[in-house]
N, C-alpha and C. Protein backbone atom coordinates (compact mmCIF):
# COMPACT_ATOMS: atom_id res chain seq x y z
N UNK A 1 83.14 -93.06 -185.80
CA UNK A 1 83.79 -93.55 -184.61
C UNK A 1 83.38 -94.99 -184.36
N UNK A 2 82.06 -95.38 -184.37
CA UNK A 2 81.43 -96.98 -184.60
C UNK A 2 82.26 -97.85 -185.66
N UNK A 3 82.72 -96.84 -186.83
CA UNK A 3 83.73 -98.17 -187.63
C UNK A 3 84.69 -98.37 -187.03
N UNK A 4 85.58 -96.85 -186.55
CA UNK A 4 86.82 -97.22 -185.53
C UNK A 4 87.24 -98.36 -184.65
N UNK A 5 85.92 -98.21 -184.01
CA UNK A 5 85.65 -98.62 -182.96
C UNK A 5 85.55 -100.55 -183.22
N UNK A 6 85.05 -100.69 -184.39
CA UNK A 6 84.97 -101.89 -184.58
C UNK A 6 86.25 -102.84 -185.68
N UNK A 7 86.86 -101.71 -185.99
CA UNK A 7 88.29 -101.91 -186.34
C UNK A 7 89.76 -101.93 -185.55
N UNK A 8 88.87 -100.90 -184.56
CA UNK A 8 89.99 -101.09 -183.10
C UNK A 8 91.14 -102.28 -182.91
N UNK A 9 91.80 -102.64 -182.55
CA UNK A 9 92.79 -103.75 -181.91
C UNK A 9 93.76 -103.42 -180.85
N UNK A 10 93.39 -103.47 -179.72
CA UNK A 10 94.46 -103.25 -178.67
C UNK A 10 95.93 -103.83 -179.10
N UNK A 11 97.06 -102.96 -178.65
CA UNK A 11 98.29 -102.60 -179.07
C UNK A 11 98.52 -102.34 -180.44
N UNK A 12 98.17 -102.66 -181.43
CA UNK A 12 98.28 -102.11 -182.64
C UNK A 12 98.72 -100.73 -183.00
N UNK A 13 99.28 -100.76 -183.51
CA UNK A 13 100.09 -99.28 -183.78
C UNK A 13 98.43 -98.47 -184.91
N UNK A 14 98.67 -97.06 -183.95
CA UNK A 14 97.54 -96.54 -184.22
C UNK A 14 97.88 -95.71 -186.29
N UNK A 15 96.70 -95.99 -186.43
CA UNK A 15 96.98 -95.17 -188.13
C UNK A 15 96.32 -94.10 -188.31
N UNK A 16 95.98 -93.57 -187.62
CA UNK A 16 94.51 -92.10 -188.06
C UNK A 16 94.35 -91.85 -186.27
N UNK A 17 93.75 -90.44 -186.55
CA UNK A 17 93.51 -90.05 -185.36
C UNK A 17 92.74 -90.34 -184.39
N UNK A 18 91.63 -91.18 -185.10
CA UNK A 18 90.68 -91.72 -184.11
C UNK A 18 91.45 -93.03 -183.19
N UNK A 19 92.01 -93.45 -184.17
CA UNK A 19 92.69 -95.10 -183.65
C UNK A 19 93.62 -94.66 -182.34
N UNK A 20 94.27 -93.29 -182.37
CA UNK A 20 95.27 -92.78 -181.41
C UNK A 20 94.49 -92.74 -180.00
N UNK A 21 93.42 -91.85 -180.38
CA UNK A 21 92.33 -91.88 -179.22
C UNK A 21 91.87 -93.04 -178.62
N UNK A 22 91.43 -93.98 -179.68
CA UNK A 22 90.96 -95.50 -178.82
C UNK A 22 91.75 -95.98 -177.87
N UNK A 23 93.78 -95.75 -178.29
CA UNK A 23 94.58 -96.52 -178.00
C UNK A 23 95.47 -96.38 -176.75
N UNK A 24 94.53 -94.83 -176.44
CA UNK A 24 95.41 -93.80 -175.60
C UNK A 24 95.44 -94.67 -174.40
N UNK A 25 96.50 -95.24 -173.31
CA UNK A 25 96.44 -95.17 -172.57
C UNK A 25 95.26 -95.14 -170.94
N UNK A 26 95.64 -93.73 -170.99
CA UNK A 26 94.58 -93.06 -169.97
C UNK A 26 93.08 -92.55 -170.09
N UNK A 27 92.69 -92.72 -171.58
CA UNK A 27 92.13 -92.09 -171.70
C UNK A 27 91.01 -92.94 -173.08
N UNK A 28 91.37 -93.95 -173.02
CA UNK A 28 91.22 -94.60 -174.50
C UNK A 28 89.70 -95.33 -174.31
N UNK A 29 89.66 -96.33 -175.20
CA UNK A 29 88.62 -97.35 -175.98
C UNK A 29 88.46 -98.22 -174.45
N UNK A 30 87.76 -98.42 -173.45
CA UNK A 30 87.27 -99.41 -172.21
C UNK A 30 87.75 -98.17 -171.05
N UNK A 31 87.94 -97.53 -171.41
CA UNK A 31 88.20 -96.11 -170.16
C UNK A 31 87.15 -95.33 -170.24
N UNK A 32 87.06 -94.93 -171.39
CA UNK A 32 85.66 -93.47 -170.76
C UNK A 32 84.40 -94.22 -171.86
N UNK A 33 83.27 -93.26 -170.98
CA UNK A 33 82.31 -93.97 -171.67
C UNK A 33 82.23 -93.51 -173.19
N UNK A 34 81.00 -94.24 -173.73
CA UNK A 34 80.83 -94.22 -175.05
C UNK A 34 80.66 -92.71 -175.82
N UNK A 35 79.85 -91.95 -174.58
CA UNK A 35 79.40 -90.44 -175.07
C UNK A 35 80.54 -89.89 -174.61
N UNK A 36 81.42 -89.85 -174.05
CA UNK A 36 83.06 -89.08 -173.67
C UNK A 36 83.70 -89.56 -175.42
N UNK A 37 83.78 -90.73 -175.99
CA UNK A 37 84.36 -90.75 -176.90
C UNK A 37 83.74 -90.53 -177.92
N UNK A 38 82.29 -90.22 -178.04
CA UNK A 38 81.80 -89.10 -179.36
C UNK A 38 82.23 -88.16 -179.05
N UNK A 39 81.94 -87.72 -178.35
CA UNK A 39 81.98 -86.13 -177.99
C UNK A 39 83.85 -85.88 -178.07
N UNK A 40 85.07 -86.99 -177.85
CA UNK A 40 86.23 -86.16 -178.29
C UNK A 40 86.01 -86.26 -179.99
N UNK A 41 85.40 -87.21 -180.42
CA UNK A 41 85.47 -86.68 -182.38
C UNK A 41 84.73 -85.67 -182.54
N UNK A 42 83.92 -85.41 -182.13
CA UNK A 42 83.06 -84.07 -182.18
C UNK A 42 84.35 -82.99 -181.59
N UNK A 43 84.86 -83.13 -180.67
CA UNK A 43 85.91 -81.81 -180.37
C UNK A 43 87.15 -81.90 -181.63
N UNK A 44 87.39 -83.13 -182.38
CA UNK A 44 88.53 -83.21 -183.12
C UNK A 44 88.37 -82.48 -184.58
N UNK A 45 86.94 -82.35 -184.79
CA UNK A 45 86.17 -82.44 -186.10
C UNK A 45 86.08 -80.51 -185.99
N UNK A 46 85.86 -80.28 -184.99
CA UNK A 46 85.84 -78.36 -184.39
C UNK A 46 87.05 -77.96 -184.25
N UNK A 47 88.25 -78.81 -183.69
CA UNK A 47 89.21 -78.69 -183.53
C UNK A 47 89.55 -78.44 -184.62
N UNK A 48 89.60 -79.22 -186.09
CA UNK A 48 90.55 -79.22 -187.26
C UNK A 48 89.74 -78.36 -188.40
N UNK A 49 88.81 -77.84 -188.00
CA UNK A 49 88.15 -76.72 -189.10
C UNK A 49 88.01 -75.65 -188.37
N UNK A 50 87.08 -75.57 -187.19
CA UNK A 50 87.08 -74.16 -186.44
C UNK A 50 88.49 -73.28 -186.51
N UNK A 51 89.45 -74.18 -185.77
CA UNK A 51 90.26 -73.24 -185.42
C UNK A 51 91.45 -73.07 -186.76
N UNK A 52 91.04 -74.32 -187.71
CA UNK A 52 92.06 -73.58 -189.21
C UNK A 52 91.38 -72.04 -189.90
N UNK A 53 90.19 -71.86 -189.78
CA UNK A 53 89.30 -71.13 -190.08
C UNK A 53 89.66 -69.61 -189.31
N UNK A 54 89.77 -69.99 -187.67
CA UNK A 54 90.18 -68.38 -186.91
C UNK A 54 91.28 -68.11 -187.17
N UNK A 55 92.45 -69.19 -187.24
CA UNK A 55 93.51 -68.75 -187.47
C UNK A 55 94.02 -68.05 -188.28
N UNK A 56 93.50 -68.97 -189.72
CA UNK A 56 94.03 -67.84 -190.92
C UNK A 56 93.53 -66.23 -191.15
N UNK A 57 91.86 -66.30 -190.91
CA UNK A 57 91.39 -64.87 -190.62
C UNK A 57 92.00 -64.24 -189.25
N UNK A 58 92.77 -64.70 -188.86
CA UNK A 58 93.40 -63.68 -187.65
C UNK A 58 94.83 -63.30 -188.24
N UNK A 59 95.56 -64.23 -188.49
CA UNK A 59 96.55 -63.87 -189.17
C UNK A 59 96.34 -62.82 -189.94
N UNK A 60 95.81 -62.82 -190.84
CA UNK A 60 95.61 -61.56 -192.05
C UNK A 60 95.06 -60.08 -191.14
N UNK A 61 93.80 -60.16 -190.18
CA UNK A 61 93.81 -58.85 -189.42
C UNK A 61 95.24 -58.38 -188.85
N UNK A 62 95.89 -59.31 -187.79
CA UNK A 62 97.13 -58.77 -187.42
C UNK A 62 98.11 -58.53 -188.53
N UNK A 63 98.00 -58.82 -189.61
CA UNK A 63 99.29 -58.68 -190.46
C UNK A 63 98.56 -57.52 -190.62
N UNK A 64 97.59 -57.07 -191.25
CA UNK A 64 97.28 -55.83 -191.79
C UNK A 64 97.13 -54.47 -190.63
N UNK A 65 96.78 -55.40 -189.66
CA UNK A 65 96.96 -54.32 -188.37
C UNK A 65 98.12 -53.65 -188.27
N UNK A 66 98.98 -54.63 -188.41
CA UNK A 66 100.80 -54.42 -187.58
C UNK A 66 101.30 -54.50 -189.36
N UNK A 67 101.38 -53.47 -190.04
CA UNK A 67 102.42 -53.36 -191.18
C UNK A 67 103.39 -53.52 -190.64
N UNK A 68 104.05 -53.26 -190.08
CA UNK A 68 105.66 -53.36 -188.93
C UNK A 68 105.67 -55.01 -189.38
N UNK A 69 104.49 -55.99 -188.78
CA UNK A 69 104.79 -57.22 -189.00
C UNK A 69 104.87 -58.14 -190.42
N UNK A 70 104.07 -57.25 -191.04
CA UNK A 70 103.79 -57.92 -192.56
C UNK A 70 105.25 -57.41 -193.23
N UNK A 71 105.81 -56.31 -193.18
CA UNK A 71 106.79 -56.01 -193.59
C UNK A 71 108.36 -56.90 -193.23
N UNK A 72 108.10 -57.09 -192.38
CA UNK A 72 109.21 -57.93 -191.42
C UNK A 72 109.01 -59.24 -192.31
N UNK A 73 107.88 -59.36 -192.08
CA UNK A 73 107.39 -61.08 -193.18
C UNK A 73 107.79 -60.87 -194.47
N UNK A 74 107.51 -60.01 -195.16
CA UNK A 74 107.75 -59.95 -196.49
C UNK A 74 109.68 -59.94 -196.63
N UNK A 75 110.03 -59.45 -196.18
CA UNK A 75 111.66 -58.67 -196.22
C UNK A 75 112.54 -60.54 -196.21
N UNK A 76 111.59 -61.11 -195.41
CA UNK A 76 112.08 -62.31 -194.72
C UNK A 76 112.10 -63.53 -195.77
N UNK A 77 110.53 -63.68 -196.53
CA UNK A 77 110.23 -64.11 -198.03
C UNK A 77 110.89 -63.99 -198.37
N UNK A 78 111.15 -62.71 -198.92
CA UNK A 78 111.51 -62.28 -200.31
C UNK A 78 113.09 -62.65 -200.59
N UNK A 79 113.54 -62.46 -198.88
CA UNK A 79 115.14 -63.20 -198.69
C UNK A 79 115.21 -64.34 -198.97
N UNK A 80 113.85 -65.14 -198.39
CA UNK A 80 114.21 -66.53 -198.74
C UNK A 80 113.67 -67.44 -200.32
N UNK A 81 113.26 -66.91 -200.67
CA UNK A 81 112.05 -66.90 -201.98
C UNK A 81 112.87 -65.93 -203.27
N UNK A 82 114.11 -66.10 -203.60
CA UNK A 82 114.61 -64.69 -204.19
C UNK A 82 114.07 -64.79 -206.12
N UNK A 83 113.11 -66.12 -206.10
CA UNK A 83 112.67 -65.46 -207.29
C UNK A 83 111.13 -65.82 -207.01
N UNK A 84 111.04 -65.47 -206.34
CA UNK A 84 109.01 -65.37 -205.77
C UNK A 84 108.79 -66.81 -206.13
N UNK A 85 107.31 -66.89 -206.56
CA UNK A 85 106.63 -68.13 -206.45
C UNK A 85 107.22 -69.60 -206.95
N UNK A 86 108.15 -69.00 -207.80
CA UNK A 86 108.79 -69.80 -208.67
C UNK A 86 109.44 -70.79 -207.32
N UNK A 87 110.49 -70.10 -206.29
CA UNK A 87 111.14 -70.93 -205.82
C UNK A 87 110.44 -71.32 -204.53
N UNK A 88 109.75 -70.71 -204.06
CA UNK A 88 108.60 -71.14 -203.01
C UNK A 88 108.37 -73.01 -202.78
N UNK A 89 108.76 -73.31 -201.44
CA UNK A 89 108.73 -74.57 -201.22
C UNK A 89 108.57 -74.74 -199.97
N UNK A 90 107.03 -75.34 -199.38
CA UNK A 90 106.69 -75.10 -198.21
C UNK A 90 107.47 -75.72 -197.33
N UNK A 91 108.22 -76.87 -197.53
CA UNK A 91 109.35 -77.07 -196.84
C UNK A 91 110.37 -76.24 -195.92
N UNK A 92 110.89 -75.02 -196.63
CA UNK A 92 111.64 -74.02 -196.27
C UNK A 92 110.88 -73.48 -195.16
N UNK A 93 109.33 -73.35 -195.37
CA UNK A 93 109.00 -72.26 -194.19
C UNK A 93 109.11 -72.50 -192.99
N UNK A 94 109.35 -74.13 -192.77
CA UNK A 94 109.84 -74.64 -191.29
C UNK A 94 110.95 -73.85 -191.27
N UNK A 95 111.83 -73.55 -191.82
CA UNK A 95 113.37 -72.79 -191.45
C UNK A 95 112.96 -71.08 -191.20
N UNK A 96 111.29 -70.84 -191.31
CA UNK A 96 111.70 -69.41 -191.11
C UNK A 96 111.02 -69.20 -189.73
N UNK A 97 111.99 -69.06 -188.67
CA UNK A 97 111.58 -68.89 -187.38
C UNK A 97 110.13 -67.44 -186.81
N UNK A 98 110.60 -66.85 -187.70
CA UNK A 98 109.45 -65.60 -187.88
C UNK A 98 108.03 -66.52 -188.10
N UNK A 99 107.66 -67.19 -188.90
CA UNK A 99 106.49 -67.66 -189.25
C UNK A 99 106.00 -68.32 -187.71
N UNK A 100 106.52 -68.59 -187.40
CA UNK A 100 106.35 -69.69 -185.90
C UNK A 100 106.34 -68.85 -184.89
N UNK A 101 107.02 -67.16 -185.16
CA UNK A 101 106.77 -66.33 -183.96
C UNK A 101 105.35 -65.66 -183.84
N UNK A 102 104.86 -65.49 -185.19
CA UNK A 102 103.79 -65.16 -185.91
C UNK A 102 102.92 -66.04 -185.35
N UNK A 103 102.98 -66.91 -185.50
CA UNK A 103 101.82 -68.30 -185.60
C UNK A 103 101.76 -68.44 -183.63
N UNK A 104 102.32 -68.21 -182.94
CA UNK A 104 102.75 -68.19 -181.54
C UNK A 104 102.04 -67.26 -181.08
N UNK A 105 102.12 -65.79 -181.34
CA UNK A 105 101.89 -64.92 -181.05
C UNK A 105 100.38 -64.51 -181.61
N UNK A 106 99.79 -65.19 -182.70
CA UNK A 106 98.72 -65.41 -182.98
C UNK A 106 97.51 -65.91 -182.22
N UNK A 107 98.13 -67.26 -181.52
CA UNK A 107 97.72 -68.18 -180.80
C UNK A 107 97.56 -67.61 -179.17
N UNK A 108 98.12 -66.24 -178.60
CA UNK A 108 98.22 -65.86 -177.32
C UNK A 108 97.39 -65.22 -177.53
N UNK A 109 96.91 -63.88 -178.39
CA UNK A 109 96.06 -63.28 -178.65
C UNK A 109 94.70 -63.21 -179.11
N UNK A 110 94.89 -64.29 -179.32
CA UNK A 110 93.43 -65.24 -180.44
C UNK A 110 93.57 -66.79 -179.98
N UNK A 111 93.50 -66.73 -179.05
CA UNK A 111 93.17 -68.17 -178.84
C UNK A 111 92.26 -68.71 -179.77
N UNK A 112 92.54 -70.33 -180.35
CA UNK A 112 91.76 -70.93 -180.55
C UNK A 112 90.96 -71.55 -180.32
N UNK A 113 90.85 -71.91 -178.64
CA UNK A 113 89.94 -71.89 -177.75
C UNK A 113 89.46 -70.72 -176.80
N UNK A 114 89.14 -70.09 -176.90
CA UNK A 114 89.10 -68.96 -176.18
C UNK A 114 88.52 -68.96 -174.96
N UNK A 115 87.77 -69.69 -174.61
CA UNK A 115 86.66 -70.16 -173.20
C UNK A 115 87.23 -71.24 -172.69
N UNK A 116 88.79 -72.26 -173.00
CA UNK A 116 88.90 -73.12 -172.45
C UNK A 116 88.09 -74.12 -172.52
N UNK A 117 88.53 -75.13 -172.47
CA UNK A 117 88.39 -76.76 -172.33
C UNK A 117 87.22 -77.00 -171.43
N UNK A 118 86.41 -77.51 -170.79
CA UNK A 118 86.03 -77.88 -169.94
C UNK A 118 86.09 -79.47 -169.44
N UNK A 119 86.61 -79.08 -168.20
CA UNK A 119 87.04 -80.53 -167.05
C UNK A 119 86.21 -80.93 -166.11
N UNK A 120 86.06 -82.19 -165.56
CA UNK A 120 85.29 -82.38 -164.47
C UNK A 120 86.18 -82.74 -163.11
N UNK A 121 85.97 -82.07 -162.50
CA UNK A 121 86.66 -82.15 -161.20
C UNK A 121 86.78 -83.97 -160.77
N UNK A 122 87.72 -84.44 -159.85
CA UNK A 122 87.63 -85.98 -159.42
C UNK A 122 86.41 -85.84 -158.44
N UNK A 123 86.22 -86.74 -158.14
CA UNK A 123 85.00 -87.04 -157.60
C UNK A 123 84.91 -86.71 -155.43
N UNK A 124 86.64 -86.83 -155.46
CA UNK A 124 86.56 -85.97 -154.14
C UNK A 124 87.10 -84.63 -154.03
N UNK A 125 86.95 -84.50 -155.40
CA UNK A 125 87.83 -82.76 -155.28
C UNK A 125 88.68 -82.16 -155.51
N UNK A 126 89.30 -81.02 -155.63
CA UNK A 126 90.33 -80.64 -155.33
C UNK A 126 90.52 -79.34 -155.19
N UNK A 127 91.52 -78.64 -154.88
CA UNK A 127 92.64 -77.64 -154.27
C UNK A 127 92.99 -77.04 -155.40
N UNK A 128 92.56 -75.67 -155.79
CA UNK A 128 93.28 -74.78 -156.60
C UNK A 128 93.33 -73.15 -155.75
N UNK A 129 94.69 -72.98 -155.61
CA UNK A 129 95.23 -71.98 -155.28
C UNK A 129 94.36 -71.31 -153.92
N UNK A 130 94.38 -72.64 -152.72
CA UNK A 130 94.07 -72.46 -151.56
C UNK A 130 92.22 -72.57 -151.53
N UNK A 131 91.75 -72.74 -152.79
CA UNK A 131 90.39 -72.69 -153.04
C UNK A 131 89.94 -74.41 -153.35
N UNK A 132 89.19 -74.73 -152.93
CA UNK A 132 88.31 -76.26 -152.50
C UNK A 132 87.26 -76.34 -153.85
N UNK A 133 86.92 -76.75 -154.69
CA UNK A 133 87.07 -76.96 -155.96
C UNK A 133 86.05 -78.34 -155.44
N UNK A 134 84.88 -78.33 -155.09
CA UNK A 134 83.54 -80.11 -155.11
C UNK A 134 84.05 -81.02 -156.22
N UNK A 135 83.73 -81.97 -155.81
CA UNK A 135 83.77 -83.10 -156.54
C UNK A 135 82.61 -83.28 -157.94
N UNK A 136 83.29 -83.63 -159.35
CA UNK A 136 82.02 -83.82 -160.26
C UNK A 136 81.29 -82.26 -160.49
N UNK A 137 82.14 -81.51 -160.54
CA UNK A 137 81.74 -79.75 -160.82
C UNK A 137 82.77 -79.62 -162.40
N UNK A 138 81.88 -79.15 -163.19
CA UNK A 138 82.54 -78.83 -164.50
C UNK A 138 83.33 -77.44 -163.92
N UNK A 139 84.48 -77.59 -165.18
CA UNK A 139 84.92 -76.11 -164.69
C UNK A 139 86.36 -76.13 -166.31
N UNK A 140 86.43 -74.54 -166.21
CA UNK A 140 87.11 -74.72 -167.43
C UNK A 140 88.12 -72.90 -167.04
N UNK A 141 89.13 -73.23 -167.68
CA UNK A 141 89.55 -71.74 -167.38
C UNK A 141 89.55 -71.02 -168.90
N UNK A 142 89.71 -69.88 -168.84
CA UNK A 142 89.36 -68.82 -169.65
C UNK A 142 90.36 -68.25 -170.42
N UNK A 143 90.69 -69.17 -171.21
CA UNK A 143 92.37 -69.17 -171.98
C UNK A 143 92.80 -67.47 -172.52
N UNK A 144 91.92 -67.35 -173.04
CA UNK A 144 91.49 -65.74 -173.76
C UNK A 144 91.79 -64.73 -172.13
N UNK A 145 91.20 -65.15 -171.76
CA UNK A 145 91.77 -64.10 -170.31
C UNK A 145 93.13 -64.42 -169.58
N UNK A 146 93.43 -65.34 -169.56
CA UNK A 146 94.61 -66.04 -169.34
C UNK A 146 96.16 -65.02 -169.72
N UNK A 147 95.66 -65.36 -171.70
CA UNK A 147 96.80 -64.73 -172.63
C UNK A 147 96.89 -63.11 -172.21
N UNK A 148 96.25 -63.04 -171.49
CA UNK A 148 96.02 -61.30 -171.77
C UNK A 148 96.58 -60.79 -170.43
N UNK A 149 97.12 -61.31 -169.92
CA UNK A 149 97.25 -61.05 -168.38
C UNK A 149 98.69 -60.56 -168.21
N UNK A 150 98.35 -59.09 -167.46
CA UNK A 150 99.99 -58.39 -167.39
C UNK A 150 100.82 -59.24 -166.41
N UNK A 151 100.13 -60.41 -165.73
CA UNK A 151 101.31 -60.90 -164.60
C UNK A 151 102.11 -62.09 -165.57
N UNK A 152 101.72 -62.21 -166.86
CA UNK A 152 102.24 -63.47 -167.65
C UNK A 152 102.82 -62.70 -168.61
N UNK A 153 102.33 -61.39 -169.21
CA UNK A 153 103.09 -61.00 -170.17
C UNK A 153 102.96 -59.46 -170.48
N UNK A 154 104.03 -58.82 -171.14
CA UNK A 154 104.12 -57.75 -170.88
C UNK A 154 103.35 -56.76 -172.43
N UNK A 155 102.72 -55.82 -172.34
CA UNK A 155 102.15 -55.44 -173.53
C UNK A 155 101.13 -56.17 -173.74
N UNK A 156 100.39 -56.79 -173.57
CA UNK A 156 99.58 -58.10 -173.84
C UNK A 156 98.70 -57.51 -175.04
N UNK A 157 98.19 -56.33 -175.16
CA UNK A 157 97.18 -56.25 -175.82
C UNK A 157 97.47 -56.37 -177.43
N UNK A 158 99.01 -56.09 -177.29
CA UNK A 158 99.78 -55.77 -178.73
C UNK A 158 100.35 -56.79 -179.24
N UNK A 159 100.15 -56.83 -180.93
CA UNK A 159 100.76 -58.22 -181.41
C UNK A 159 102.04 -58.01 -181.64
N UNK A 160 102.75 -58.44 -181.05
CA UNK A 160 104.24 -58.54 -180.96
C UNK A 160 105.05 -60.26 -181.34
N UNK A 161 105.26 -60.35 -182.51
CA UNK A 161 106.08 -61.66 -182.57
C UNK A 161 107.24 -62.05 -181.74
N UNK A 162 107.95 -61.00 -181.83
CA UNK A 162 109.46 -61.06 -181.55
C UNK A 162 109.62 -61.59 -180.16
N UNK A 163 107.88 -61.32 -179.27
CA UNK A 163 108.64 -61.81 -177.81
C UNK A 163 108.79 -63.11 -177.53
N UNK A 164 108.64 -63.63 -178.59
CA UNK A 164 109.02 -65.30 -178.49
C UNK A 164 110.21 -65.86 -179.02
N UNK A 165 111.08 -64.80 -179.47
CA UNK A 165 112.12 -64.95 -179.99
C UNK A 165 113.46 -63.79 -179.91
N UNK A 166 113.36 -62.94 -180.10
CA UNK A 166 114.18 -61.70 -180.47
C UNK A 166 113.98 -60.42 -179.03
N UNK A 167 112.98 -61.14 -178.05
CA UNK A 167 112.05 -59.77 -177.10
C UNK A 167 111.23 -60.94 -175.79
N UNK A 168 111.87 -61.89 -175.27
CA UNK A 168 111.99 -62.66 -174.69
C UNK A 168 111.44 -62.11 -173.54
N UNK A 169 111.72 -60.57 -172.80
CA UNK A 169 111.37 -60.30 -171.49
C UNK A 169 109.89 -59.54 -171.95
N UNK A 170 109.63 -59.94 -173.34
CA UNK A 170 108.06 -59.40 -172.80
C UNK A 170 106.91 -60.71 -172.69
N UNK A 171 107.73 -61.70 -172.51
CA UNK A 171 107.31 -62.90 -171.41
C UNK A 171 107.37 -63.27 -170.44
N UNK A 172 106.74 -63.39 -169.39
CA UNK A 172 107.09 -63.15 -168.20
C UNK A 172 106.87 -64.37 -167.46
N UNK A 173 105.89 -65.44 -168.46
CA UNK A 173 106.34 -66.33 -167.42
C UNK A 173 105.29 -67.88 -168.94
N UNK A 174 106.12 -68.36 -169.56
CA UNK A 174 105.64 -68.74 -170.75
C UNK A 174 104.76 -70.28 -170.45
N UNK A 175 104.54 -70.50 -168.88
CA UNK A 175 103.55 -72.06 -168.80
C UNK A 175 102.27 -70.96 -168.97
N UNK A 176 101.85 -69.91 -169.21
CA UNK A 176 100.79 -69.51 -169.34
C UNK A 176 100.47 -69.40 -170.55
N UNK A 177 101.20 -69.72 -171.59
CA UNK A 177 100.90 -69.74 -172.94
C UNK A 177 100.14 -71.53 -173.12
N UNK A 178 98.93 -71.66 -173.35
CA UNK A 178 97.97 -72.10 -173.50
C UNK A 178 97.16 -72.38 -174.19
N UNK A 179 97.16 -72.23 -175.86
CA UNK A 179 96.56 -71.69 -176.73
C UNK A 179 95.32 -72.66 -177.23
N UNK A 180 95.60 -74.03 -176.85
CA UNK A 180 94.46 -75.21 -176.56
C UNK A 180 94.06 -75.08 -175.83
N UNK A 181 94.53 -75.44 -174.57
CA UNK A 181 94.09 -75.70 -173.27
C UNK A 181 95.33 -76.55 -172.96
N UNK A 182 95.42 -77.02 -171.54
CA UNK A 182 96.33 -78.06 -170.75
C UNK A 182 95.58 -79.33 -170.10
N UNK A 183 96.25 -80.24 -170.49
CA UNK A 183 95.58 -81.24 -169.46
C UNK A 183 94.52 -82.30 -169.81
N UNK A 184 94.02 -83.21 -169.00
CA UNK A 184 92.77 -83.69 -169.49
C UNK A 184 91.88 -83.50 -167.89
């Protein structure tokens, strides 16, 4: 982040992810202090291994959990893939809406943050849901409890792809889908 940092150039069109961060706006390189901007490469660096790491081992429990779903996946391949590996081109899998219901529905159940973000309140406070919230109080919500909640979604406990696509009312209300966190 010190080379970044010393390669930096205000307005410059950013090239790598760190440079995006310096350049941000609200949030960038003369905005937060020095330990706010280790600490987001330290979240970017957890961000891009931790959660490639839960994801794929979650994927494979729910597929093997839910044959219903692996089967649905396969039927879907094999339609689109009609001579297996041979014609396989990761390109295509953007066109298979299933993978993205999968990968969605992955993400509600298994958060990749699961404990939420943690925020620091403004410095005079604020107002959440009639509740007074001090100034300069960490606080983070509980994404994992969040996803699971019968007033946001219906079945919650069960991996269900389709309700993001094909089963729509077993969403009940989709700003609660969260699977980072929201916000800064």
């Amino acid at each position: 982040m010190e080379r970044k940092i010393k390669e930096f150039k205000a307005g410059e069109k950013p090239r790598d992810l760190a440079s995006v961060l310096l350049a941000d706006e609200k949030c960038g390189y003369g905005k937060l202090s020095m330990a706010a901007i280790y600490e987001d490469g330290r979240l970017i660096i957890g961000a891009g291994s931790e959660t490639a790491t839960g994801a794929l081992t979650g994927a494979l429990f729910y597929l093997h959990t839910y044959p219903r779903v692996l089967a649905k996946l396969r039927t879907i391949l094999d339609a689109t893939f009609t001579n297996g590996d041979e014609d396989y081109v990761y390109s295509f899998t953007h066109q298979i809406p299933y993978i993205d219901d999968i990968i969605t529905e992955l993400f509600r159940i298994q958060s990749p943050v699961a404990d939420g973000l943690p925020r620091l309140t403004p410095k005079e406070g604020l107002v959440i849901d009639d509740i007074f919230i001090p100034g300069d109080v960490v606080v983070h919500v509980p994404i994992w409890v969040i996803q699971r909640q019968e007033m946001y979604y219906k079945k919650t406990e069960e991996f269900i792809p389709e309700r993001w696509s094909d089963q729509p009312e077993l969403v009940k209300d989709k700003r609660a889908y969260m699977p980072f966190g929201l916000g800064l």
